[in-house]
ModelCIF file with pLDDT and N, C-alpha, C, O atoms, coordinates in Angstrom:
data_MODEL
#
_entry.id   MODEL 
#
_entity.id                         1 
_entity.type                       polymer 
_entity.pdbx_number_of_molecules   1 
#
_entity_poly.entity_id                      1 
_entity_poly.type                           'polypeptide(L)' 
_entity_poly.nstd_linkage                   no 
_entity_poly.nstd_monomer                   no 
_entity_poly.pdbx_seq_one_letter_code       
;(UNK)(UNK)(UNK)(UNK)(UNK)(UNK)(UNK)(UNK)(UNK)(UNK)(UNK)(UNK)(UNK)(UNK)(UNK)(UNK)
(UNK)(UNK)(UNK)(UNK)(UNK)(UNK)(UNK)(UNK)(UNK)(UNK)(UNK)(UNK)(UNK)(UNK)(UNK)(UNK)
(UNK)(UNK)(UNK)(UNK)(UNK)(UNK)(UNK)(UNK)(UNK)(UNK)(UNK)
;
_entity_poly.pdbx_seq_one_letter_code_can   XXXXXXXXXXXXXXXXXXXXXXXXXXXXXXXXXXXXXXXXXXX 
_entity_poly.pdbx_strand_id                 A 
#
loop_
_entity_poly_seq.entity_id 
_entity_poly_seq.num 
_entity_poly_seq.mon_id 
_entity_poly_seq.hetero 
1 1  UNK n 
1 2  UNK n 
1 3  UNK n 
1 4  UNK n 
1 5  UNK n 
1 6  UNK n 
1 7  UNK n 
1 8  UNK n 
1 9  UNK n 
1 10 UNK n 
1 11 UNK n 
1 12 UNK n 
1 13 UNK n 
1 14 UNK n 
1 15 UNK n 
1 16 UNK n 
1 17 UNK n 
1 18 UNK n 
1 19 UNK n 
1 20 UNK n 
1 21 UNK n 
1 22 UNK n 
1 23 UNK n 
1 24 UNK n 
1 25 UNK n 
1 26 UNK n 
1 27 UNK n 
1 28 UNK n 
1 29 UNK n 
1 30 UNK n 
1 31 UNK n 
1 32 UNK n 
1 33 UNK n 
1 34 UNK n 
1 35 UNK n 
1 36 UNK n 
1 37 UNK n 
1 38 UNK n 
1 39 UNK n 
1 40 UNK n 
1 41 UNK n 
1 42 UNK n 
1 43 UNK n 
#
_struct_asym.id          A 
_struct_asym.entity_id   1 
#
loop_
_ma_qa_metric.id 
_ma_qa_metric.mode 
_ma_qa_metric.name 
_ma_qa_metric.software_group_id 
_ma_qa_metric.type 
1 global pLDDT . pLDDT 
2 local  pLDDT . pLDDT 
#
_ma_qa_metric_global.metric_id      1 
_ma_qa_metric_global.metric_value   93.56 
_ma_qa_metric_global.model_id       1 
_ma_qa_metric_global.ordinal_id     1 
#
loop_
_ma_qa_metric_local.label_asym_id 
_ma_qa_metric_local.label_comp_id 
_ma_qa_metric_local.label_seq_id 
_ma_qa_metric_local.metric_id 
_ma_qa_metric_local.metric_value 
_ma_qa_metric_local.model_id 
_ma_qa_metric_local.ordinal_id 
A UNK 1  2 91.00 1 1  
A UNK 2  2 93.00 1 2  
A UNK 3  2 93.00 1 3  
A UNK 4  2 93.00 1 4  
A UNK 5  2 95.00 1 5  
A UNK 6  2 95.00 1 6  
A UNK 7  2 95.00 1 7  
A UNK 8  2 95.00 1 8  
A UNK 9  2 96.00 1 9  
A UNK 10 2 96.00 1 10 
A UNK 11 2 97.00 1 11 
A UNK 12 2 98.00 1 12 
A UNK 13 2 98.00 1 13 
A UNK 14 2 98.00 1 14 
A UNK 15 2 98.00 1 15 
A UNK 16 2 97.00 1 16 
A UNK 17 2 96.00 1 17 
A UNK 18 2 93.00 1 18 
A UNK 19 2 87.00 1 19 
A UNK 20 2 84.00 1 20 
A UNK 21 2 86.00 1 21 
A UNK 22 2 83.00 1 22 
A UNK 23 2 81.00 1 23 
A UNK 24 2 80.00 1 24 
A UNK 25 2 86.00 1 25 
A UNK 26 2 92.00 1 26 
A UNK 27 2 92.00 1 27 
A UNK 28 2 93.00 1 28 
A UNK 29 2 94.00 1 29 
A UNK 30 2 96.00 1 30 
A UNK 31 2 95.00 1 31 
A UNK 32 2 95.00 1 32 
A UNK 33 2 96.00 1 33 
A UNK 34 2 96.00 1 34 
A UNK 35 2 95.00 1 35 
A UNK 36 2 96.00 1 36 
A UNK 37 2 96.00 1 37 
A UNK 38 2 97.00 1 38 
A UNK 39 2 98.00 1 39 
A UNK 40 2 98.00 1 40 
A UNK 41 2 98.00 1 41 
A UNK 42 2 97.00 1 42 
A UNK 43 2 95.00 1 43 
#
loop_
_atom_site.group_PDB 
_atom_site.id 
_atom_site.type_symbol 
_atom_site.label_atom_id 
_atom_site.label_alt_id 
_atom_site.label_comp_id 
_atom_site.label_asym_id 
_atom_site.label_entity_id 
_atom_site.label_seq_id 
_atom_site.pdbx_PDB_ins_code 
_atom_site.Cartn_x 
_atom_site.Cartn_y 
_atom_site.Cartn_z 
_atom_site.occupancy 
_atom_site.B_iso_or_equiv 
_atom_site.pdbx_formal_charge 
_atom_site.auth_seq_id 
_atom_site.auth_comp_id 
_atom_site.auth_asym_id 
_atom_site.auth_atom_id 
_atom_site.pdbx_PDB_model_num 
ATOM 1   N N  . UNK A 1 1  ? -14.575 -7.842  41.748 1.00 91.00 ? 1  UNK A N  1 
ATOM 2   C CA . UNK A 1 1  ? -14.371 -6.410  41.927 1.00 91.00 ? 1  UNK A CA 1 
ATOM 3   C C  . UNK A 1 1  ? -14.312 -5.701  40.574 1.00 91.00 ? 1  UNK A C  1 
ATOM 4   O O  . UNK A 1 1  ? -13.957 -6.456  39.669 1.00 91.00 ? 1  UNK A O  1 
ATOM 5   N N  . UNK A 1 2  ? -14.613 -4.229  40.141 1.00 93.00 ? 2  UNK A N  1 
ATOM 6   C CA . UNK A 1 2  ? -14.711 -3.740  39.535 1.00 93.00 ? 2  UNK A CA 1 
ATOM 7   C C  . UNK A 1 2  ? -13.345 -3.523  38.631 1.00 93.00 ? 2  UNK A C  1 
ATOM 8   O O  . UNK A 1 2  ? -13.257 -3.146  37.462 1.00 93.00 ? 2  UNK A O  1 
ATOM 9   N N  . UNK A 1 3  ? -12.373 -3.867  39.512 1.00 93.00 ? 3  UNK A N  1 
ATOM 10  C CA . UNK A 1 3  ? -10.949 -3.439  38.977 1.00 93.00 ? 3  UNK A CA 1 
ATOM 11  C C  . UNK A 1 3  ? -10.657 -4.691  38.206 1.00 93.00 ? 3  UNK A C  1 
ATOM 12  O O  . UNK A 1 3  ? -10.147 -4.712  37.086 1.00 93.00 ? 3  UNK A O  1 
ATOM 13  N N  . UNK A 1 4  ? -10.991 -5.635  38.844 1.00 93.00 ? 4  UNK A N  1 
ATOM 14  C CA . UNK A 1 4  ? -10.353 -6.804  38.270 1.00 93.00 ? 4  UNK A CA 1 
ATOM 15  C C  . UNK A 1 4  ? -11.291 -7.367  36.970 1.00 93.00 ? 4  UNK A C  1 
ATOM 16  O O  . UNK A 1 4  ? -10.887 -8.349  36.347 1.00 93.00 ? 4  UNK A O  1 
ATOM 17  N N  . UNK A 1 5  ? -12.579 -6.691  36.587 1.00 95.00 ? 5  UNK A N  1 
ATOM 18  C CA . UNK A 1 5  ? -13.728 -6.854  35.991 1.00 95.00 ? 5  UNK A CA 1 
ATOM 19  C C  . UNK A 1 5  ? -12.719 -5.628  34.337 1.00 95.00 ? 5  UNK A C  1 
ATOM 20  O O  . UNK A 1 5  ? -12.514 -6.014  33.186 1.00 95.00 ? 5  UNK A O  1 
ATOM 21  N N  . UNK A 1 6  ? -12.457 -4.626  34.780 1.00 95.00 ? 6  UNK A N  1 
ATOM 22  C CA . UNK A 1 6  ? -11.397 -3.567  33.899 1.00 95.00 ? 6  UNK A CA 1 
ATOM 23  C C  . UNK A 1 6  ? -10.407 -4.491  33.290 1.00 95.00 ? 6  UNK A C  1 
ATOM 24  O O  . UNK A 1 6  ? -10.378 -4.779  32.093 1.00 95.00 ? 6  UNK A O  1 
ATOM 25  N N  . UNK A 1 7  ? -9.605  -4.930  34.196 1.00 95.00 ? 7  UNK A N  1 
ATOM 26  C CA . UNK A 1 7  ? -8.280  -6.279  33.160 1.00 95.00 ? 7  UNK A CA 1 
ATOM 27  C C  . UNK A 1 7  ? -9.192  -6.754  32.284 1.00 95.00 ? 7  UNK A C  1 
ATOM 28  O O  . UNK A 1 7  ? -9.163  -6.345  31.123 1.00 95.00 ? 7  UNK A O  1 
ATOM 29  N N  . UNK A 1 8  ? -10.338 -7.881  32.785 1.00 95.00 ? 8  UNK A N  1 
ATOM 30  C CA . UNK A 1 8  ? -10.691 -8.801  31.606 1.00 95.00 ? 8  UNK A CA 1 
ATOM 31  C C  . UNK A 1 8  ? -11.099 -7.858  30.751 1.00 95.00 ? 8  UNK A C  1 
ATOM 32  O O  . UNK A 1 8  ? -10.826 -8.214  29.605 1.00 95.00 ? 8  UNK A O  1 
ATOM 33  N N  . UNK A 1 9  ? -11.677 -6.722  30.788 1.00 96.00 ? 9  UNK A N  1 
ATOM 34  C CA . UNK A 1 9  ? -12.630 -5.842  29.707 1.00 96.00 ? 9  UNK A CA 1 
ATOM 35  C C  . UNK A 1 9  ? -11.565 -5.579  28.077 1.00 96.00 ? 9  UNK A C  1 
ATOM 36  O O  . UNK A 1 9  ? -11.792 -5.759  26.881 1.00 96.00 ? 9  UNK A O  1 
ATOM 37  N N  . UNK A 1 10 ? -10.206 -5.004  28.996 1.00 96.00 ? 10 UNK A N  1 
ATOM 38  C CA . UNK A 1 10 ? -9.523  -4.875  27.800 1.00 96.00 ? 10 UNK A CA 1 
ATOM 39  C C  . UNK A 1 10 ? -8.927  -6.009  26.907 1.00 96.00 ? 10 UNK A C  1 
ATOM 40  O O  . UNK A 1 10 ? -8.237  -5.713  25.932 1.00 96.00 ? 10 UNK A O  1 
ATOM 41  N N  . UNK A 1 11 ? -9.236  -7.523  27.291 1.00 97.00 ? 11 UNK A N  1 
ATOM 42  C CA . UNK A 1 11 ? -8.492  -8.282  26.149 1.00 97.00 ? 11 UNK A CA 1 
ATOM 43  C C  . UNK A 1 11 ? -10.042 -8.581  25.573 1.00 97.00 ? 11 UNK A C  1 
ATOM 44  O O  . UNK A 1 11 ? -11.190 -8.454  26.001 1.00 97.00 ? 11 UNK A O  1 
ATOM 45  N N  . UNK A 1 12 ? -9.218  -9.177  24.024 1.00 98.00 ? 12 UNK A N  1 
ATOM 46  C CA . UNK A 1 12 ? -10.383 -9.176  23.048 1.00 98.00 ? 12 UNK A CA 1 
ATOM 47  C C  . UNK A 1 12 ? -10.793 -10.391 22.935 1.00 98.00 ? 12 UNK A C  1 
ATOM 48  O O  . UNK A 1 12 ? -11.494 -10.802 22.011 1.00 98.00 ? 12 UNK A O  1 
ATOM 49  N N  . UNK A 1 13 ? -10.277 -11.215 24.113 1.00 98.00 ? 13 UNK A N  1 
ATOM 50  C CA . UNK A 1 13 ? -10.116 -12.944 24.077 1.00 98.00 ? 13 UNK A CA 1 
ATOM 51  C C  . UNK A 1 13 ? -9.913  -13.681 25.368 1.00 98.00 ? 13 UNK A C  1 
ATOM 52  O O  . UNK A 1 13 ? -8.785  -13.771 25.853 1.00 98.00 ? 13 UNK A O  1 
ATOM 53  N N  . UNK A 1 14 ? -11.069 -14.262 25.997 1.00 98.00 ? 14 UNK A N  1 
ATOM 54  C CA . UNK A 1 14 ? -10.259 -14.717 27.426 1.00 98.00 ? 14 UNK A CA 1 
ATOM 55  C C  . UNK A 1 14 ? -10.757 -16.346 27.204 1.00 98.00 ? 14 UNK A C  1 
ATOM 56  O O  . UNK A 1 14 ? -11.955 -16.605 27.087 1.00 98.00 ? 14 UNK A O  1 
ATOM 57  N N  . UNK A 1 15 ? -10.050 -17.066 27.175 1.00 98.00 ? 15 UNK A N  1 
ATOM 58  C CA . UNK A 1 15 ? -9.828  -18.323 27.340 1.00 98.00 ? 15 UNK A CA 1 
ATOM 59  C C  . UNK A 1 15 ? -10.591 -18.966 28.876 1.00 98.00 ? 15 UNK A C  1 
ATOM 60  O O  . UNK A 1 15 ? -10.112 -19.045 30.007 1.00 98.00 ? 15 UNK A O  1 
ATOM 61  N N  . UNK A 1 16 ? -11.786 -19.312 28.415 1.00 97.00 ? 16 UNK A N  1 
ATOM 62  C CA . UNK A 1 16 ? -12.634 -20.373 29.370 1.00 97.00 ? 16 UNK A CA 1 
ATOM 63  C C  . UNK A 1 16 ? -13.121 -21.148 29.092 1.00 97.00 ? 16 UNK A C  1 
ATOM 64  O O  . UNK A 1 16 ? -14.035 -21.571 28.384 1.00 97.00 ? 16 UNK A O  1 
ATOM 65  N N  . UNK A 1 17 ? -11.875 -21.543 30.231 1.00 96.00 ? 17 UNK A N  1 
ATOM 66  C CA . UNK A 1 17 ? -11.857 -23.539 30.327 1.00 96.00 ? 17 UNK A CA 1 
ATOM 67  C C  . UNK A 1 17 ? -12.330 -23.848 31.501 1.00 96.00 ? 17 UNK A C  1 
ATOM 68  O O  . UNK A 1 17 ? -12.180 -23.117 32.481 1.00 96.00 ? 17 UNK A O  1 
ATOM 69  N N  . UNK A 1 18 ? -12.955 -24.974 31.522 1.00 93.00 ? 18 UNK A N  1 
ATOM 70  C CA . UNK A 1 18 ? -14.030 -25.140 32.887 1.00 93.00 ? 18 UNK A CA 1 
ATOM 71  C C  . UNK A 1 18 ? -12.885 -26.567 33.292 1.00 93.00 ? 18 UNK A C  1 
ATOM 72  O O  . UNK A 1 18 ? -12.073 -27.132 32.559 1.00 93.00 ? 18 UNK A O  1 
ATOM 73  N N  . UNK A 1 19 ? -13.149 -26.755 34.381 1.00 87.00 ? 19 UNK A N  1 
ATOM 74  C CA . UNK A 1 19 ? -11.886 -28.256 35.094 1.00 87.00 ? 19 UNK A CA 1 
ATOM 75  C C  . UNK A 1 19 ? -12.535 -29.398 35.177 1.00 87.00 ? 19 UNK A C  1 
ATOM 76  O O  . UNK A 1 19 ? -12.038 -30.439 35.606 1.00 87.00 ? 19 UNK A O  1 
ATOM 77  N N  . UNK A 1 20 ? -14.177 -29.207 34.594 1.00 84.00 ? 20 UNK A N  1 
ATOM 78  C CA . UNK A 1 20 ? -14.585 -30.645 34.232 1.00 84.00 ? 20 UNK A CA 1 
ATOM 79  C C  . UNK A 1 20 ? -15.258 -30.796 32.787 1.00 84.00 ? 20 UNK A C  1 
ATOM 80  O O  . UNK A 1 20 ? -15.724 -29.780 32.270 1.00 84.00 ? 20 UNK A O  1 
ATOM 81  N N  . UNK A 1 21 ? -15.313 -31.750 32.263 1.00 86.00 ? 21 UNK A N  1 
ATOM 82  C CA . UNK A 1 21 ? -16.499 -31.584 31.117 1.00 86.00 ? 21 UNK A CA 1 
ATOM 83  C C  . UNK A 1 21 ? -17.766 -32.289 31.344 1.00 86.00 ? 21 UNK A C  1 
ATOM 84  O O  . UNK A 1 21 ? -17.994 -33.441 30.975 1.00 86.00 ? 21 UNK A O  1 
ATOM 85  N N  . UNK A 1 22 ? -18.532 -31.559 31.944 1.00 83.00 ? 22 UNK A N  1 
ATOM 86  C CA . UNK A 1 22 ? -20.123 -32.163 31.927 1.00 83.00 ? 22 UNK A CA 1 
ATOM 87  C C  . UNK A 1 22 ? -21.483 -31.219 31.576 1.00 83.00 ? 22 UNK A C  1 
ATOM 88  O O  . UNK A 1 22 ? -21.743 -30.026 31.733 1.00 83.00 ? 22 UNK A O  1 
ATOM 89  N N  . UNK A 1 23 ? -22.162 -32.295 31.059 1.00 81.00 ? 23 UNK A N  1 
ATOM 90  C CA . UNK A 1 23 ? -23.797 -31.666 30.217 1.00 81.00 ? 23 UNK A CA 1 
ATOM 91  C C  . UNK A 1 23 ? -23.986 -30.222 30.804 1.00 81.00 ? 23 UNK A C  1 
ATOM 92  O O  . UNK A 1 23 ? -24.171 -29.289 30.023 1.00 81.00 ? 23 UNK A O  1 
ATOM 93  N N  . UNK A 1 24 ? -23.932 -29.959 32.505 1.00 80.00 ? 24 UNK A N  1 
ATOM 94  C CA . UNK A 1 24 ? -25.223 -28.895 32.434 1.00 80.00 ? 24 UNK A CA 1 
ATOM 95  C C  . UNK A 1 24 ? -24.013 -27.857 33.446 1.00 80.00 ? 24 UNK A C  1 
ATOM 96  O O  . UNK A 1 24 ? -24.399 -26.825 33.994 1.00 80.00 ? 24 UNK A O  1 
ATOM 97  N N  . UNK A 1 25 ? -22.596 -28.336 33.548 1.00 86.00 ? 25 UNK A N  1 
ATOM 98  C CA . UNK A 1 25 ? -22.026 -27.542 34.234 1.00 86.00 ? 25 UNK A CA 1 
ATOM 99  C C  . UNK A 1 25 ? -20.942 -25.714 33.467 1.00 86.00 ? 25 UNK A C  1 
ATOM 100 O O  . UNK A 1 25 ? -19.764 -25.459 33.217 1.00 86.00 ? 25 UNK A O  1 
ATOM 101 N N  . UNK A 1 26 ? -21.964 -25.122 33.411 1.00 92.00 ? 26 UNK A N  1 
ATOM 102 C CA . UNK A 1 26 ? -21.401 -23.461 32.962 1.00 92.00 ? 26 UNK A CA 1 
ATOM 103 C C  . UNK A 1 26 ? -21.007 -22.814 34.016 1.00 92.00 ? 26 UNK A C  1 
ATOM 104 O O  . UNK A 1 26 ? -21.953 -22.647 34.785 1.00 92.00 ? 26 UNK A O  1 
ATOM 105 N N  . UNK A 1 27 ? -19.822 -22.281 34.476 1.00 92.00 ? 27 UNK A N  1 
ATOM 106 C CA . UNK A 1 27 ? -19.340 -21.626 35.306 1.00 92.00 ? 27 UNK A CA 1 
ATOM 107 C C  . UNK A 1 27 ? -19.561 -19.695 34.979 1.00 92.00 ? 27 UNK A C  1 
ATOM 108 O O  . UNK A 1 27 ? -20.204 -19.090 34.122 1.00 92.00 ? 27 UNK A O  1 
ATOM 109 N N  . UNK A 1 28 ? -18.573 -19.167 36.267 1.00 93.00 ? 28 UNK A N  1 
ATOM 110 C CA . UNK A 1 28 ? -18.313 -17.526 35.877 1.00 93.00 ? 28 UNK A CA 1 
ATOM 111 C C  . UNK A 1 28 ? -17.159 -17.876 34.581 1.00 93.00 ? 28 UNK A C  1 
ATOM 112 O O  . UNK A 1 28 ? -17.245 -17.026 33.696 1.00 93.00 ? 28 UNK A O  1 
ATOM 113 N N  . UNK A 1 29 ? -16.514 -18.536 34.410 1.00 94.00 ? 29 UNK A N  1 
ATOM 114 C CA . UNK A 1 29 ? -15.112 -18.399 33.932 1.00 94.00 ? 29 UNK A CA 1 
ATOM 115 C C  . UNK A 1 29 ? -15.589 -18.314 31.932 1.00 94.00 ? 29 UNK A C  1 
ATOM 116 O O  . UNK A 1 29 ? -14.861 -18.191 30.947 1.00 94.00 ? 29 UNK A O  1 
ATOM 117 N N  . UNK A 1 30 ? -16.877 -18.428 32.047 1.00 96.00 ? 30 UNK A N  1 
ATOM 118 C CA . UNK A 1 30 ? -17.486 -18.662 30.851 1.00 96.00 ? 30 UNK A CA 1 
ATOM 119 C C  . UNK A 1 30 ? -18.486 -17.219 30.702 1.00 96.00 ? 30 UNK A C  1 
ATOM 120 O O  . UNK A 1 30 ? -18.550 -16.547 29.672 1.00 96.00 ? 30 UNK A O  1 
ATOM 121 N N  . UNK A 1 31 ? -19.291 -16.906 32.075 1.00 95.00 ? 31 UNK A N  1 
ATOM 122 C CA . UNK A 1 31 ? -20.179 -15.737 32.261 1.00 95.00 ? 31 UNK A CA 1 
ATOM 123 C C  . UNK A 1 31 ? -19.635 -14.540 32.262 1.00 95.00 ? 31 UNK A C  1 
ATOM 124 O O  . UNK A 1 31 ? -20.103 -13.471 31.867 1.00 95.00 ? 31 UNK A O  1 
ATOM 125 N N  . UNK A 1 32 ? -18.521 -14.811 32.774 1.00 95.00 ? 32 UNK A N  1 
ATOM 126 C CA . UNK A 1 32 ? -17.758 -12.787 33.209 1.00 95.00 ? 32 UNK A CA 1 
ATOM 127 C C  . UNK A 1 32 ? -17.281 -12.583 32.248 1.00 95.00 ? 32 UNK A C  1 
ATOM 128 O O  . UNK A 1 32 ? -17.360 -11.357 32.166 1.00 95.00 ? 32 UNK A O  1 
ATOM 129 N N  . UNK A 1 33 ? -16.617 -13.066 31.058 1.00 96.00 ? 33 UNK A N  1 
ATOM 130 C CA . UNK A 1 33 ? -15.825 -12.316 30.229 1.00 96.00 ? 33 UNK A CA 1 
ATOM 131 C C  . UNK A 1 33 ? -17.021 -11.920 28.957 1.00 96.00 ? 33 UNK A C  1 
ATOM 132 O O  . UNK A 1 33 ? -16.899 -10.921 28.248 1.00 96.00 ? 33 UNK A O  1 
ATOM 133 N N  . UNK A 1 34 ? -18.502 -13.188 28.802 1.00 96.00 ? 34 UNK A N  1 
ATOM 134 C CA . UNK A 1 34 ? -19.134 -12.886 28.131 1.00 96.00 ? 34 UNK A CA 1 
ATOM 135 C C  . UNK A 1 34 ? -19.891 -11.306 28.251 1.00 96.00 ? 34 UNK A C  1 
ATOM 136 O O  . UNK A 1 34 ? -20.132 -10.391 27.464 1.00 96.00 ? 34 UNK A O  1 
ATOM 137 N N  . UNK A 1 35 ? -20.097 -11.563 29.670 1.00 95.00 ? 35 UNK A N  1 
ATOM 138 C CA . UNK A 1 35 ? -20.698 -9.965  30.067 1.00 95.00 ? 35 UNK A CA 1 
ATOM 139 C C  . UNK A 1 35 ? -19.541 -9.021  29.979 1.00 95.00 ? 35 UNK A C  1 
ATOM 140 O O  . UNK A 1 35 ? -20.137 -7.961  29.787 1.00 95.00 ? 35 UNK A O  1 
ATOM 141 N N  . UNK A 1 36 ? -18.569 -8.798  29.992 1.00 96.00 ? 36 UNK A N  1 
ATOM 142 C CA . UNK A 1 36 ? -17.437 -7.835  29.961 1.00 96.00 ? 36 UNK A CA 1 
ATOM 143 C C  . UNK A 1 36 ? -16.937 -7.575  28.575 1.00 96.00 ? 36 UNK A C  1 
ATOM 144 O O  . UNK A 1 36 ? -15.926 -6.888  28.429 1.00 96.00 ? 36 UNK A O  1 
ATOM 145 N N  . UNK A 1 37 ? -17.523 -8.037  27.629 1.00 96.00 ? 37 UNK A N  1 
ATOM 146 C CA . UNK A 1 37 ? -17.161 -7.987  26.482 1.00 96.00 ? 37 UNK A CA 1 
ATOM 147 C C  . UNK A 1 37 ? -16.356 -8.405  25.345 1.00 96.00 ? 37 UNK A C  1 
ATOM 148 O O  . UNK A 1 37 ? -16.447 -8.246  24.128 1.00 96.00 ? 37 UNK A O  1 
ATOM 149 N N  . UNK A 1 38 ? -15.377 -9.106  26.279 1.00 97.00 ? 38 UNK A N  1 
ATOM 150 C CA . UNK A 1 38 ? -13.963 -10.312 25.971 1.00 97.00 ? 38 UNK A CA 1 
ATOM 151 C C  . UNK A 1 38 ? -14.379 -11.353 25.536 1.00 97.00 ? 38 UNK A C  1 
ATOM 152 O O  . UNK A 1 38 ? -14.830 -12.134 26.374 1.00 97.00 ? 38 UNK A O  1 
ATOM 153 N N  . UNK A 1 39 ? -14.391 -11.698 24.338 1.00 98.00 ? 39 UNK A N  1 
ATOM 154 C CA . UNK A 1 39 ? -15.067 -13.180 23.612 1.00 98.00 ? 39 UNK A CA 1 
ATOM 155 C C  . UNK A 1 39 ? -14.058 -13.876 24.079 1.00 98.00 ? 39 UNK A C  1 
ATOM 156 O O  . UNK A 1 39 ? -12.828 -13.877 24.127 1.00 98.00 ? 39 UNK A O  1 
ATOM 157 N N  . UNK A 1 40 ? -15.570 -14.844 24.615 1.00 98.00 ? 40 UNK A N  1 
ATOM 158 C CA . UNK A 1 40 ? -14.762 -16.423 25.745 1.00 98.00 ? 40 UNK A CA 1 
ATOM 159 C C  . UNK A 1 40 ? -14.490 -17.535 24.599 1.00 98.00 ? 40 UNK A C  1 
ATOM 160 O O  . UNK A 1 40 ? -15.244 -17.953 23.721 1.00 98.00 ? 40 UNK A O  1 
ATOM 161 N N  . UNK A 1 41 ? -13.565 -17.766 24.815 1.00 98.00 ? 41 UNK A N  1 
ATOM 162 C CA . UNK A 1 41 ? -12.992 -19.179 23.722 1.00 98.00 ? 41 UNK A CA 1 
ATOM 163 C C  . UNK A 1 41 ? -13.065 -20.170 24.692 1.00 98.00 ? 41 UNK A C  1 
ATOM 164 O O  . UNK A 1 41 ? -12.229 -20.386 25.569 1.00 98.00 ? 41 UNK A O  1 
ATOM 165 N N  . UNK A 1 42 ? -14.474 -20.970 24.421 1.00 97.00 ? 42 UNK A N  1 
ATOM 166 C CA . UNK A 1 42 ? -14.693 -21.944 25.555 1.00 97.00 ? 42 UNK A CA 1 
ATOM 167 C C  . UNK A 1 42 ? -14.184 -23.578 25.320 1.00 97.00 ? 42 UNK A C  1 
ATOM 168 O O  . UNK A 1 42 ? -13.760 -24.147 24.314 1.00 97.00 ? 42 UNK A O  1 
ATOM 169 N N  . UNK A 1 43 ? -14.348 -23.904 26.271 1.00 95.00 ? 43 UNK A N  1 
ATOM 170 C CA . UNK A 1 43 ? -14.147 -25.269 26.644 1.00 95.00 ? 43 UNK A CA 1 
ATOM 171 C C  . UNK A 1 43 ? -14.777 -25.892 27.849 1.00 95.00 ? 43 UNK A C  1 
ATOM 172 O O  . UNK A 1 43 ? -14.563 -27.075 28.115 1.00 95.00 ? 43 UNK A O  1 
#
């Protein structure tokens, strides 16, 4: 939702961590904050 898309927009940092580590698996938790503007600190 658009509202909940507004929270992530305003931090300057969202922490995405995925719950497995494998070769070809990229989630939203990595996509939405990149598109929203919030640099993803991945894992």
């Amino acid at each position: 939702d658009n509202g909940f898309h507004k929270i992530i927009a305003k931090y300057k940092f969202t922490l995405a961590f995925e719950n497995a580590i494998c070769e070809d698996y990229i989630t939203e938790k990595l996509w939405r904050p990149l598109k929203l503007g919030s640099v993803p600190i991945y894992k």
